[in-house]
C-alpha atoms as a PDB file:
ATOM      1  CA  UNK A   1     119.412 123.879 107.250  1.00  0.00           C
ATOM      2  CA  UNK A   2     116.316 123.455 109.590  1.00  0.00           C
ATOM      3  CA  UNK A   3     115.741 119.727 110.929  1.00  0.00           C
ATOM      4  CA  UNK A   4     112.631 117.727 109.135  1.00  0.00           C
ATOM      5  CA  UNK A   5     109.363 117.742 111.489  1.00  0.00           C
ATOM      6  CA  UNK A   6     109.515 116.171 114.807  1.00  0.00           C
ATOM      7  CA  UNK A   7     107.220 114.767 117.138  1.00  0.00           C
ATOM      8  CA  UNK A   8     106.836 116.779 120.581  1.00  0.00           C
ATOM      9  CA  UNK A   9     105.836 115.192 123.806  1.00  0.00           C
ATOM     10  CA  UNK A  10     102.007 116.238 122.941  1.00  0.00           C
ATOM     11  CA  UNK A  11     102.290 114.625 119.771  1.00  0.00           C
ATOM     12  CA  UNK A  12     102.708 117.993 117.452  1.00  0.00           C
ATOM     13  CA  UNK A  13     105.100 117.738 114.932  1.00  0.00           C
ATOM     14  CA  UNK A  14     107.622 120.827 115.172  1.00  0.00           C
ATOM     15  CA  UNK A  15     110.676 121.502 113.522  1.00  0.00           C
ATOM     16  CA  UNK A  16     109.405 122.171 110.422  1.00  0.00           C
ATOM     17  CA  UNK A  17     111.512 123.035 107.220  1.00  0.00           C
ATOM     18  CA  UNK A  18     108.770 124.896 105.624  1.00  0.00           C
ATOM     19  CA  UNK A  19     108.131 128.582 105.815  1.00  0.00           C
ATOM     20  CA  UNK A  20     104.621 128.644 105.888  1.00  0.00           C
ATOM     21  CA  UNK A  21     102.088 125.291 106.496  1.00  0.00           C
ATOM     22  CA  UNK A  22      98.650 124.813 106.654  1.00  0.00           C
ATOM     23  CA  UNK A  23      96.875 121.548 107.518  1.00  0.00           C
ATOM     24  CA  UNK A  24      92.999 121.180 107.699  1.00  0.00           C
ATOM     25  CA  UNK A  25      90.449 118.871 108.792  1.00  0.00           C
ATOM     26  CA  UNK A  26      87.874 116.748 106.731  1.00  0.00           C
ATOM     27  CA  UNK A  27      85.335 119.315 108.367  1.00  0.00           C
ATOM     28  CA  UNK A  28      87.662 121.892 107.384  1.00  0.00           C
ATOM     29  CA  UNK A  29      89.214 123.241 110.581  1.00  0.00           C
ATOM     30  CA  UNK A  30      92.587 123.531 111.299  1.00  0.00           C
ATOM     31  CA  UNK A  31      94.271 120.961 112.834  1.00  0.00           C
ATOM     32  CA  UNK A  32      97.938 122.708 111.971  1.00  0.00           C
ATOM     33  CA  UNK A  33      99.120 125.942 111.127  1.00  0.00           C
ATOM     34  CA  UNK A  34     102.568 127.576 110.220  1.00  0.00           C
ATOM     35  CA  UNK A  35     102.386 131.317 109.395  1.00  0.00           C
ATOM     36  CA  UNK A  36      99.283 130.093 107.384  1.00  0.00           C
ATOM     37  CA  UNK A  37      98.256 134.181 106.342  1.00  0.00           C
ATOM     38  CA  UNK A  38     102.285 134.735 105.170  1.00  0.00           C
ATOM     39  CA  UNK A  39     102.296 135.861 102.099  1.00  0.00           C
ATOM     40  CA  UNK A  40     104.613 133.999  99.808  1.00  0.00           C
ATOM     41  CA  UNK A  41     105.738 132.990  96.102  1.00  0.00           C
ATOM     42  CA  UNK A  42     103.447 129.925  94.948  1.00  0.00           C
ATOM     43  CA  UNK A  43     105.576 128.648  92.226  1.00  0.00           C
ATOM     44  CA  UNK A  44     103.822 125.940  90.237  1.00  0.00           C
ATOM     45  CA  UNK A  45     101.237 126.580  92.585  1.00  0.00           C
ATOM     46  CA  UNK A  46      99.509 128.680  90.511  1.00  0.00           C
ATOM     47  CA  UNK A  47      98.756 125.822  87.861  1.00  0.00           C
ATOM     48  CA  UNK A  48      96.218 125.141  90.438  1.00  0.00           C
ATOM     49  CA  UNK A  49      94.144 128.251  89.193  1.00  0.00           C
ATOM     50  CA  UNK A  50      95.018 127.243  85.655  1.00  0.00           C
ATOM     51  CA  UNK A  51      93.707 123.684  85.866  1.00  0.00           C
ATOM     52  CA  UNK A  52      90.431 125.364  87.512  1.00  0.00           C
ATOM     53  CA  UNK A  53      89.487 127.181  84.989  1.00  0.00           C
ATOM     54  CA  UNK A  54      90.594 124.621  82.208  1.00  0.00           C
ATOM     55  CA  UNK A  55      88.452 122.217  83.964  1.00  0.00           C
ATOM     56  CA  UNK A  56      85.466 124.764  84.057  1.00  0.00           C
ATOM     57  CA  UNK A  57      85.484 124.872  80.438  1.00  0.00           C
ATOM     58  CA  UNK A  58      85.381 121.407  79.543  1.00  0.00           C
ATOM     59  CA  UNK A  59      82.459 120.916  82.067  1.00  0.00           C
ATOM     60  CA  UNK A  60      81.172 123.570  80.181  1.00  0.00           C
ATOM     61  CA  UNK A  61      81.650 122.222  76.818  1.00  0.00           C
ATOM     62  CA  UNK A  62      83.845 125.128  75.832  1.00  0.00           C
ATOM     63  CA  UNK A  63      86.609 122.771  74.892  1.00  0.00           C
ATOM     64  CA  UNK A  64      86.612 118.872  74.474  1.00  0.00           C
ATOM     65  CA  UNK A  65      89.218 116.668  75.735  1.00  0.00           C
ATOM     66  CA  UNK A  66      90.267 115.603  72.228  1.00  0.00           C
ATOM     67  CA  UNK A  67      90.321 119.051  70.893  1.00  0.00           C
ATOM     68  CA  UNK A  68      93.817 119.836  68.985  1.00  0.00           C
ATOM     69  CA  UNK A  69      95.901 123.189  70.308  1.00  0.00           C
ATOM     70  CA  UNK A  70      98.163 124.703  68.043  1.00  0.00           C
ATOM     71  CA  UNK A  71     101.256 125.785  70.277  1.00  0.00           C
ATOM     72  CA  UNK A  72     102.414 129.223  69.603  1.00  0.00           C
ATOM     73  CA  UNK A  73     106.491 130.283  69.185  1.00  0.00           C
ATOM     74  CA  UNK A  74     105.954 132.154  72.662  1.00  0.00           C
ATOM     75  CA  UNK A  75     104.446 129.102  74.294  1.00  0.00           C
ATOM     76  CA  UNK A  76     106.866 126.547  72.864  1.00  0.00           C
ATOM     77  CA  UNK A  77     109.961 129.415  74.299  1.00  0.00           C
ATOM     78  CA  UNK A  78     108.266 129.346  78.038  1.00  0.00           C
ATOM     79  CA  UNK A  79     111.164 128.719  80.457  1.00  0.00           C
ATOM     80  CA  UNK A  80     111.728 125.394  82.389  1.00  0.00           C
ATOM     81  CA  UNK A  81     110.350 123.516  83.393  1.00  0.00           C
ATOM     82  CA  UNK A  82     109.255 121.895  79.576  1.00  0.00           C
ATOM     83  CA  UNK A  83     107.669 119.248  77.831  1.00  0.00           C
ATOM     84  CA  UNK A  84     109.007 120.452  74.647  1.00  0.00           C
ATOM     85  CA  UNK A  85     106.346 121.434  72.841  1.00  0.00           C
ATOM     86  CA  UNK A  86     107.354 123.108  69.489  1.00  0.00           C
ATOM     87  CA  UNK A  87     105.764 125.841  67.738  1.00  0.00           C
ATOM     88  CA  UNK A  88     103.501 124.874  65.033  1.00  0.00           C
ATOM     89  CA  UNK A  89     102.578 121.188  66.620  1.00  0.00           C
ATOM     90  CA  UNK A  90      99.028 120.328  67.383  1.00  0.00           C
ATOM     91  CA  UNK A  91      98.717 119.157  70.796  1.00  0.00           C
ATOM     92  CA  UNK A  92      95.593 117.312  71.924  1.00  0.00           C
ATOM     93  CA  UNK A  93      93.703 119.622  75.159  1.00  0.00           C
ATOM     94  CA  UNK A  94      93.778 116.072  77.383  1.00  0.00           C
ATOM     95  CA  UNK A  95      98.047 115.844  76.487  1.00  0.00           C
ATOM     96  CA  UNK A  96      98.211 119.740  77.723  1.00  0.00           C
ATOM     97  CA  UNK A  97      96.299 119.014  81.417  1.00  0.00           C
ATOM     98  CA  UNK A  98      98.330 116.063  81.918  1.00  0.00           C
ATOM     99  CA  UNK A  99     101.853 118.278  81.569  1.00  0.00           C
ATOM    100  CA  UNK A 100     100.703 120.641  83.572  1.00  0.00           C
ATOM    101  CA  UNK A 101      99.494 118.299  86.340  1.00  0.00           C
ATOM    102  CA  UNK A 102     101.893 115.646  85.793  1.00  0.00           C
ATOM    103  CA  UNK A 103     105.302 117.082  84.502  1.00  0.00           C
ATOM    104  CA  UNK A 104     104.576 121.020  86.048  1.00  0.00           C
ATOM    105  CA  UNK A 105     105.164 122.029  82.030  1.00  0.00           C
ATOM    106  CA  UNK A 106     105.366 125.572  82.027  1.00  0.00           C
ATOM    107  CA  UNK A 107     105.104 125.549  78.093  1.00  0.00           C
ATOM    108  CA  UNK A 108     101.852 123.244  78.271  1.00  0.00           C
ATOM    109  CA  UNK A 109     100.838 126.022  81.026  1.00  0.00           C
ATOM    110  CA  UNK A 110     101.087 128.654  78.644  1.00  0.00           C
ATOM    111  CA  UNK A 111      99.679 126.797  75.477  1.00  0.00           C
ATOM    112  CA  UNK A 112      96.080 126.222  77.480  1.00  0.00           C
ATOM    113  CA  UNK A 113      96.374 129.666  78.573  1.00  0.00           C
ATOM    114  CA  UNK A 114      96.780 131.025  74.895  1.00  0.00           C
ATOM    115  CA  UNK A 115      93.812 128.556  73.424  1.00  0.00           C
ATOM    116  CA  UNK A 116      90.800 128.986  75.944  1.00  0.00           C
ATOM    117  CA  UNK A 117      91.555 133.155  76.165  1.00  0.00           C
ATOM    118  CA  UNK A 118      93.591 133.944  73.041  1.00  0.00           C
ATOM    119  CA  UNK A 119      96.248 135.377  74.471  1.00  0.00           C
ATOM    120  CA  UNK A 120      98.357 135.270  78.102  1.00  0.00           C
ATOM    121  CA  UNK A 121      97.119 138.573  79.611  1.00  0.00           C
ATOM    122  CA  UNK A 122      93.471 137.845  78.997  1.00  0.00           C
ATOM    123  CA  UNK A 123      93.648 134.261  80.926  1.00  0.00           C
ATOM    124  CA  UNK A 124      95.693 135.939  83.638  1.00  0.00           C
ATOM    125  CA  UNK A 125      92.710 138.523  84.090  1.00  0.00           C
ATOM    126  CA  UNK A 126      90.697 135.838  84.247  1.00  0.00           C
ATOM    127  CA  UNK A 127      92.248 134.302  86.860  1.00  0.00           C
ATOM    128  CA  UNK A 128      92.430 136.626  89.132  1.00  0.00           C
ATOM    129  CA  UNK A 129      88.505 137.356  88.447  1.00  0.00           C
ATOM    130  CA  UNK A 130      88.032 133.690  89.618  1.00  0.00           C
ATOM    131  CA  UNK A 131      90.181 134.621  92.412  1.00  0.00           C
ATOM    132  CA  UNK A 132      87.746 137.239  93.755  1.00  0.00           C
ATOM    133  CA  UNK A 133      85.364 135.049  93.220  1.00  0.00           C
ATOM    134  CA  UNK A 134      86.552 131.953  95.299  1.00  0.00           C
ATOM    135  CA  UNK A 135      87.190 134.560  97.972  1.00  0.00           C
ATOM    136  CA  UNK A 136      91.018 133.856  97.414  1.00  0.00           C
ATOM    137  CA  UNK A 137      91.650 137.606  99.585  1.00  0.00           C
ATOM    138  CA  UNK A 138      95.395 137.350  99.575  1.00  0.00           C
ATOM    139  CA  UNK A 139      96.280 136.076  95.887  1.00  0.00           C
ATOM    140  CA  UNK A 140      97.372 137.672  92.746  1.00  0.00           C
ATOM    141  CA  UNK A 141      98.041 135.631  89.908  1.00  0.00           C
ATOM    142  CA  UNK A 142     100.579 137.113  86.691  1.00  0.00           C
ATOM    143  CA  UNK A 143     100.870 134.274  84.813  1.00  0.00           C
ATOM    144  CA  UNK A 144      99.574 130.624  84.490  1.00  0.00           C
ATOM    145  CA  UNK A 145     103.049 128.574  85.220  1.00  0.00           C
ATOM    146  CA  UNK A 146     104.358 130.279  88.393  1.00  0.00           C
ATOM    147  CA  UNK A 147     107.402 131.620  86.962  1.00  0.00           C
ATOM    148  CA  UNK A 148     108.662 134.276  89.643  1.00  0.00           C
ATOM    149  CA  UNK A 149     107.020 137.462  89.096  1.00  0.00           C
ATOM    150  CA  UNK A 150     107.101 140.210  91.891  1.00  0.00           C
ATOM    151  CA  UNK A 151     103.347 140.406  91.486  1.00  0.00           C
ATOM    152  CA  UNK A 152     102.198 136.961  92.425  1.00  0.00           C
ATOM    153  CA  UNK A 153     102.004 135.682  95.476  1.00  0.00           C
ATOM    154  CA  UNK A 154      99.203 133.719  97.805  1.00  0.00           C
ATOM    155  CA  UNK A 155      99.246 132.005 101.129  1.00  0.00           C
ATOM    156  CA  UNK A 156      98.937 128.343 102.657  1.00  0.00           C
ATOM    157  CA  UNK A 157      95.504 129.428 103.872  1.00  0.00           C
ATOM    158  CA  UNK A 158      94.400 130.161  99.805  1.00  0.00           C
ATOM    159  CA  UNK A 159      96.062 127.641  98.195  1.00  0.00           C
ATOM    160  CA  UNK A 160      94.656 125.093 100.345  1.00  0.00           C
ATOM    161  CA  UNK A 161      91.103 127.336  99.563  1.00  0.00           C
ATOM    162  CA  UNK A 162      92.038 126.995  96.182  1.00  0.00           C
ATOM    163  CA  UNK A 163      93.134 123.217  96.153  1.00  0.00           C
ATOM    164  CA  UNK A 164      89.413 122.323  97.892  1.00  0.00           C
ATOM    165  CA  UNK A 165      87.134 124.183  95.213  1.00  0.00           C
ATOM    166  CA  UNK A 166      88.891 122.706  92.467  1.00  0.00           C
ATOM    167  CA  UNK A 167      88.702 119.187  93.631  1.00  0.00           C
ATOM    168  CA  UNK A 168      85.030 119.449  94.645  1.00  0.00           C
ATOM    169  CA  UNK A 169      83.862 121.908  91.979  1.00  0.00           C
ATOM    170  CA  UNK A 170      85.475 119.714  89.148  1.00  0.00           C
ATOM    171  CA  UNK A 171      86.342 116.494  90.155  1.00  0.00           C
ATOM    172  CA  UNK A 172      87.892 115.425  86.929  1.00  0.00           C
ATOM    173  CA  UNK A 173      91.074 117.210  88.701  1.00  0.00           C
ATOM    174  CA  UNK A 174      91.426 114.921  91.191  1.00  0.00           C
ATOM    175  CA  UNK A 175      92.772 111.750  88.557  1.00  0.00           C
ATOM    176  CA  UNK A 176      95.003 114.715  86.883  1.00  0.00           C
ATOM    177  CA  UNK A 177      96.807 115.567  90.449  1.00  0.00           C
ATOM    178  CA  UNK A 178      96.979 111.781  91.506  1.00  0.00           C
ATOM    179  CA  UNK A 179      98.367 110.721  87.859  1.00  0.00           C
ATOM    180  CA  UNK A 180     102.129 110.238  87.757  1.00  0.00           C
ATOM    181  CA  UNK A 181     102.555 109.310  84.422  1.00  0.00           C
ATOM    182  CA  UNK A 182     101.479 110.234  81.063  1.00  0.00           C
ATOM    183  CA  UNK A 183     103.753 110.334  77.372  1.00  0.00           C
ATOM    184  CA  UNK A 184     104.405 112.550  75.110  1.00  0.00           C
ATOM    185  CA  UNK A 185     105.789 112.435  71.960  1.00  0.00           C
ATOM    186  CA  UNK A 186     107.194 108.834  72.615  1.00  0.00           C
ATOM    187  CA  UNK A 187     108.633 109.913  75.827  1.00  0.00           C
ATOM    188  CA  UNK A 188     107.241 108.669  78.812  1.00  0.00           C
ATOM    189  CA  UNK A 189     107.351 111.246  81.722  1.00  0.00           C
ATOM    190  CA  UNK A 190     106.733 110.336  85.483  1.00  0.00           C
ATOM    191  CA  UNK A 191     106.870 111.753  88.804  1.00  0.00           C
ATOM    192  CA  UNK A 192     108.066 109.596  91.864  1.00  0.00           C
ATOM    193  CA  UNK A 193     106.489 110.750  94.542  1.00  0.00           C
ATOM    194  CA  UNK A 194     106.952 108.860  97.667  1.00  0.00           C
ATOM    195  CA  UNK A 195     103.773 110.526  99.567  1.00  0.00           C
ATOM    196  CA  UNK A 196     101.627 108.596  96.920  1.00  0.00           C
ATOM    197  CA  UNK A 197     102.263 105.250  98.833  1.00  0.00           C
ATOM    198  CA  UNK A 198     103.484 106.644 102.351  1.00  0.00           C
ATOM    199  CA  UNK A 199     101.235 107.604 103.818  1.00  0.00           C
ATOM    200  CA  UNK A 200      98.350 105.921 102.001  1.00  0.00           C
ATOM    201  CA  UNK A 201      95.499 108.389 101.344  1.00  0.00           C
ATOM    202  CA  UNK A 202      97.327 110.407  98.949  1.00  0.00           C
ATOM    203  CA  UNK A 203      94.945 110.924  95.777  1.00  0.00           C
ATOM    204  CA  UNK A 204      95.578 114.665  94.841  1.00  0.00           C
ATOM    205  CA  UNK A 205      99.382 116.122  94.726  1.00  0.00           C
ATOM    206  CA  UNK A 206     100.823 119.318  93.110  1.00  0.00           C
ATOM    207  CA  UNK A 207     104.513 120.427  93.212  1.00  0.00           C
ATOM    208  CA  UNK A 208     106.196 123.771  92.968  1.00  0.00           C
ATOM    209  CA  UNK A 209     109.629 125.288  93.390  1.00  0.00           C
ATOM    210  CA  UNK A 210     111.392 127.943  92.298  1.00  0.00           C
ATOM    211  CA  UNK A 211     114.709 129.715  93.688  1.00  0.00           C
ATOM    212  CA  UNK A 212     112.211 132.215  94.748  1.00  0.00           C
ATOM    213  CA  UNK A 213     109.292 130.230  96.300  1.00  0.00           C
ATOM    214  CA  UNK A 214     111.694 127.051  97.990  1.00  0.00           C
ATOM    215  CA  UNK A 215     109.767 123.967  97.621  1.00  0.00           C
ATOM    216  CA  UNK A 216     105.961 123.710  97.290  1.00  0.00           C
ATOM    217  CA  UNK A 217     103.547 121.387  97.585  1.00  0.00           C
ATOM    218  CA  UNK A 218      99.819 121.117  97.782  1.00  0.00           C
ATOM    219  CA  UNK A 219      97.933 117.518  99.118  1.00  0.00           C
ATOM    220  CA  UNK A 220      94.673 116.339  99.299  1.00  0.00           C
ATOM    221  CA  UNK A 221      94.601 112.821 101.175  1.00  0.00           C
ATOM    222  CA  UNK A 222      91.645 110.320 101.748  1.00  0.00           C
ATOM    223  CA  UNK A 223      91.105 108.590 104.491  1.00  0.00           C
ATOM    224  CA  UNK A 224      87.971 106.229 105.345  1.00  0.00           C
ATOM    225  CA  UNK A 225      86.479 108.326 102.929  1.00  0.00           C
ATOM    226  CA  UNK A 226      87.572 111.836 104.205  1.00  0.00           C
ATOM    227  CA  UNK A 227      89.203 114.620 103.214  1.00  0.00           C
ATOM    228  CA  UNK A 228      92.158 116.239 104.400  1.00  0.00           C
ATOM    229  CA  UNK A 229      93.982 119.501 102.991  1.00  0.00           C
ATOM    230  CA  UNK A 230      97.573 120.066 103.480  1.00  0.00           C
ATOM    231  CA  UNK A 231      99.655 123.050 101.816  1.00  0.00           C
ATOM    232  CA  UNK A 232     103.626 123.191 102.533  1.00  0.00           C
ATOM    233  CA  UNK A 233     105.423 126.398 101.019  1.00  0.00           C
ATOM    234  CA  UNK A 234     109.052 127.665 101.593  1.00  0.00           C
ATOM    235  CA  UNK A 235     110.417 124.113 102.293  1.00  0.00           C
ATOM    236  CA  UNK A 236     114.346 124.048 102.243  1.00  0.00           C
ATOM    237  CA  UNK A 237     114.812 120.738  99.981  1.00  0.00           C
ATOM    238  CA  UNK A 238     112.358 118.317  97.799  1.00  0.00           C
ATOM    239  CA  UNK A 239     113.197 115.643 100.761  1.00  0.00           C
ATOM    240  CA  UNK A 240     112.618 118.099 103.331  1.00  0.00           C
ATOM    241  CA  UNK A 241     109.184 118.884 101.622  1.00  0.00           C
ATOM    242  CA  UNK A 242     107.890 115.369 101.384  1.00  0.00           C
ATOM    243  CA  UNK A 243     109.184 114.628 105.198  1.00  0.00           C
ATOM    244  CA  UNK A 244     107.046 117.631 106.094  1.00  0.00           C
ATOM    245  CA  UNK A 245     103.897 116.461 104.501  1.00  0.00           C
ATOM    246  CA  UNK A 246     104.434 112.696 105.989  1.00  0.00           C
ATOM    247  CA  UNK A 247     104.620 113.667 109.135  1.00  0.00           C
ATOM    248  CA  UNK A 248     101.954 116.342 108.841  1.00  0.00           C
ATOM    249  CA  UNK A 249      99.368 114.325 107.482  1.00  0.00           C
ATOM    250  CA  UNK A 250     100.140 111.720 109.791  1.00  0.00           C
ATOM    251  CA  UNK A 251      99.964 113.382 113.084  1.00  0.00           C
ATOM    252  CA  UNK A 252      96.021 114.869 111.160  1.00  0.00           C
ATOM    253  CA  UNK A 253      95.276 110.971 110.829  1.00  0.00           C
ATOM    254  CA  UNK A 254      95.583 110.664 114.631  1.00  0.00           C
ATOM    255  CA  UNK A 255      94.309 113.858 115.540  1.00  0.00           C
ATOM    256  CA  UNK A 256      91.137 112.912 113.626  1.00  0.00           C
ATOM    257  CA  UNK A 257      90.840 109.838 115.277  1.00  0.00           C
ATOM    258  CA  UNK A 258      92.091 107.278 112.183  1.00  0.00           C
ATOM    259  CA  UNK A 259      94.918 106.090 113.283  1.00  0.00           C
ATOM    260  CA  UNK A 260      96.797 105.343 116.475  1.00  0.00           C
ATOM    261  CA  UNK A 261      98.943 107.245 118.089  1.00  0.00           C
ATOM    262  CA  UNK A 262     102.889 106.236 117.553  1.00  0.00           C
ATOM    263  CA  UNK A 263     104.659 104.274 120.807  1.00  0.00           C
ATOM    264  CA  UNK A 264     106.570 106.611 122.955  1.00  0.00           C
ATOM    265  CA  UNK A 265     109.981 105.044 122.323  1.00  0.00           C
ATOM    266  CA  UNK A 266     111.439 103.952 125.612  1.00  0.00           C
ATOM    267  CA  UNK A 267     114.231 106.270 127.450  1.00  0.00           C
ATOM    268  CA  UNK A 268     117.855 104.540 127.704  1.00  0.00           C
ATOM    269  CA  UNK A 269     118.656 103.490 131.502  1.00  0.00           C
ATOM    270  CA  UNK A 270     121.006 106.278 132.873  1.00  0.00           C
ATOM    271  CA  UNK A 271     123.678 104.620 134.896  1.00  0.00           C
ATOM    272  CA  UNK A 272     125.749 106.775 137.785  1.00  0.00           C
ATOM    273  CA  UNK A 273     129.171 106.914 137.207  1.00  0.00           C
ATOM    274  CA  UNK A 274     131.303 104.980 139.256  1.00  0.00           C
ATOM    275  CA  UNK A 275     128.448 102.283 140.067  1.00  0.00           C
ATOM    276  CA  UNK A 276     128.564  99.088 139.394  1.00  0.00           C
ATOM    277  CA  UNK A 277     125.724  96.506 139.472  1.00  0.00           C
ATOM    278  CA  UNK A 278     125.817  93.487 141.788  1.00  0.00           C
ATOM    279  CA  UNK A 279     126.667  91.173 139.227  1.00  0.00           C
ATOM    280  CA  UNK A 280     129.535  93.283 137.822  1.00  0.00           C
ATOM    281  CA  UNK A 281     130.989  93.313 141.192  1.00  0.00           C
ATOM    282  CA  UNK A 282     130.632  89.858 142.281  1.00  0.00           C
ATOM    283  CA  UNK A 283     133.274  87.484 142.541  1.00  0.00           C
ATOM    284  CA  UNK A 284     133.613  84.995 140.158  1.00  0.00           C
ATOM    285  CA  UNK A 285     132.985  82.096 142.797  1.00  0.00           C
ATOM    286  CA  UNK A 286     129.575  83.660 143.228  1.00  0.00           C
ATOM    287  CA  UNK A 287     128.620  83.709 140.059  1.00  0.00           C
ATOM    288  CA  UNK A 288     128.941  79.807 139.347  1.00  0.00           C
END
């Protein structure tokens, strides 16, 4: 197993578990980069693109929030991860965004998917049209969950391309990614998330993992008002993930001038072997 991110002598944090990491600027450059162009599996990921376009169609009056979904037999069958949705239940639109953003339900993934195109393939098609259009070069999308498919895959560099447009083109995303709880069906279901309070600035957070993809994660923090962009894919554990992120975002923070750089801790005296101080050495008559 890799070691979590350190902190090199310039202050760069190397070491990294993750495969692939991208970390950008409130201005939008790049203030760290990890095989940022790699292609690789995006996991839940991809609910990022599904919650785009959900959002696009409630702004657009398509759907409301209160609007009932009736959840199909294939939807309520969607692999793990669940929020056991059955077929045949009606299932409030606002309920389904939550488990997707919340719990990473791959059924609730599937039921939105099935209600705003009618079927699976037609909301895939769609997209991977939004895709093209977001400019999203290096990213095809075969389902709305992020179930492994040989098809899909993406990179740090359009997930965190993605993870921008959706916050500022609909931000009614942004209190979906920072929720971390919501109940369903008299169960309460949370997420505990330690990058939500350390460091502060976290508002915007989206998991993924698969066997496949490793562990996932996309973050948008705030701080003093701006933006930063962080995208960690191919990380070895969940803890190795979040220690990856912390460290990340803060080594941006004093990069971008927020925060202060961390003390140098100081080096341990080296003594010569076979030396002895003065006092060591002294007699105990001159010591008294």
């Amino acid at each position: 197993m890799m070691a979590a991110p350190a902190w090199a002598q310039n202050g760069r944090p190397v070491h990294l578990s993750a495969e692939s990491v991208l970390l950008l600027a409130p201005d939008g450059t790049v203030l760290f980069a990890k095989n940022p162009s790699e292609d690789h599996a995006p996991a839940s990921l991809v609910k990022l693109m599904t919650l785009y376009l959900a959002c696009e169609d409630l702004e657009t009056g398509r759907v409301a929030w209160e609007e009932p979904v009736a959840i199909s037999r294939r939807a309520a069958e969607t692999p793990r991860y669940r929020m056991g949705l059955r077929a045949g239940d009606s299932v409030p639109f606002r309920t389904l965004l939550e488990g997707v953003a919340i719990a990473s339900a791959n059924d609730a993934a599937t039921a939105l998917a099935e209600h705003l195109a009618g079927d699976e393939a037609t909301f895939v098609g769609w997209m991977n049209d939004k895709a093209h259009d977001l400019g999203l070069a290096s990213t095809r999308f075969a389902n709305p969950h992020g179930l492994p498919d040989p098809l899909q895959h993406s990179t740090a560099r359009d997930l965190a391309m993605l993870t921008a447009r959706l916050l500022a083109d609909h931000p009614m995303s942004r209190p979906l990614l920072g929720g971390q709880t919501f109940i369903y069906n008299g169960r309460v279901y949370a997420r505990h998330i330690p990058l939500f309070s350390d460091p502060g600035g976290v508002q915007a957070l989206k998991t993924g993992f698969t066997n496949e993809a490793g562990y996932n994660l996309a973050v948008s923090a705030w701080r003093n008002g701006q933006q930063f962009l962080m995208i960690v894919l191919g990380a070895r554990t969940r803890a190795l993930s979040f220690l990856d992120a912390k460290r990340l975002l803060r080594y941006g923070f004093v990069e971008s001038g927020l925060d202060s750089p961390p003390e140098p801790k100081p080096r341990p005296t080296r003594r010569l072997p076979g030396r002895r101080s003065a006092a060591a050495s002294a007699s105990p008559a001159s010591l008294q």
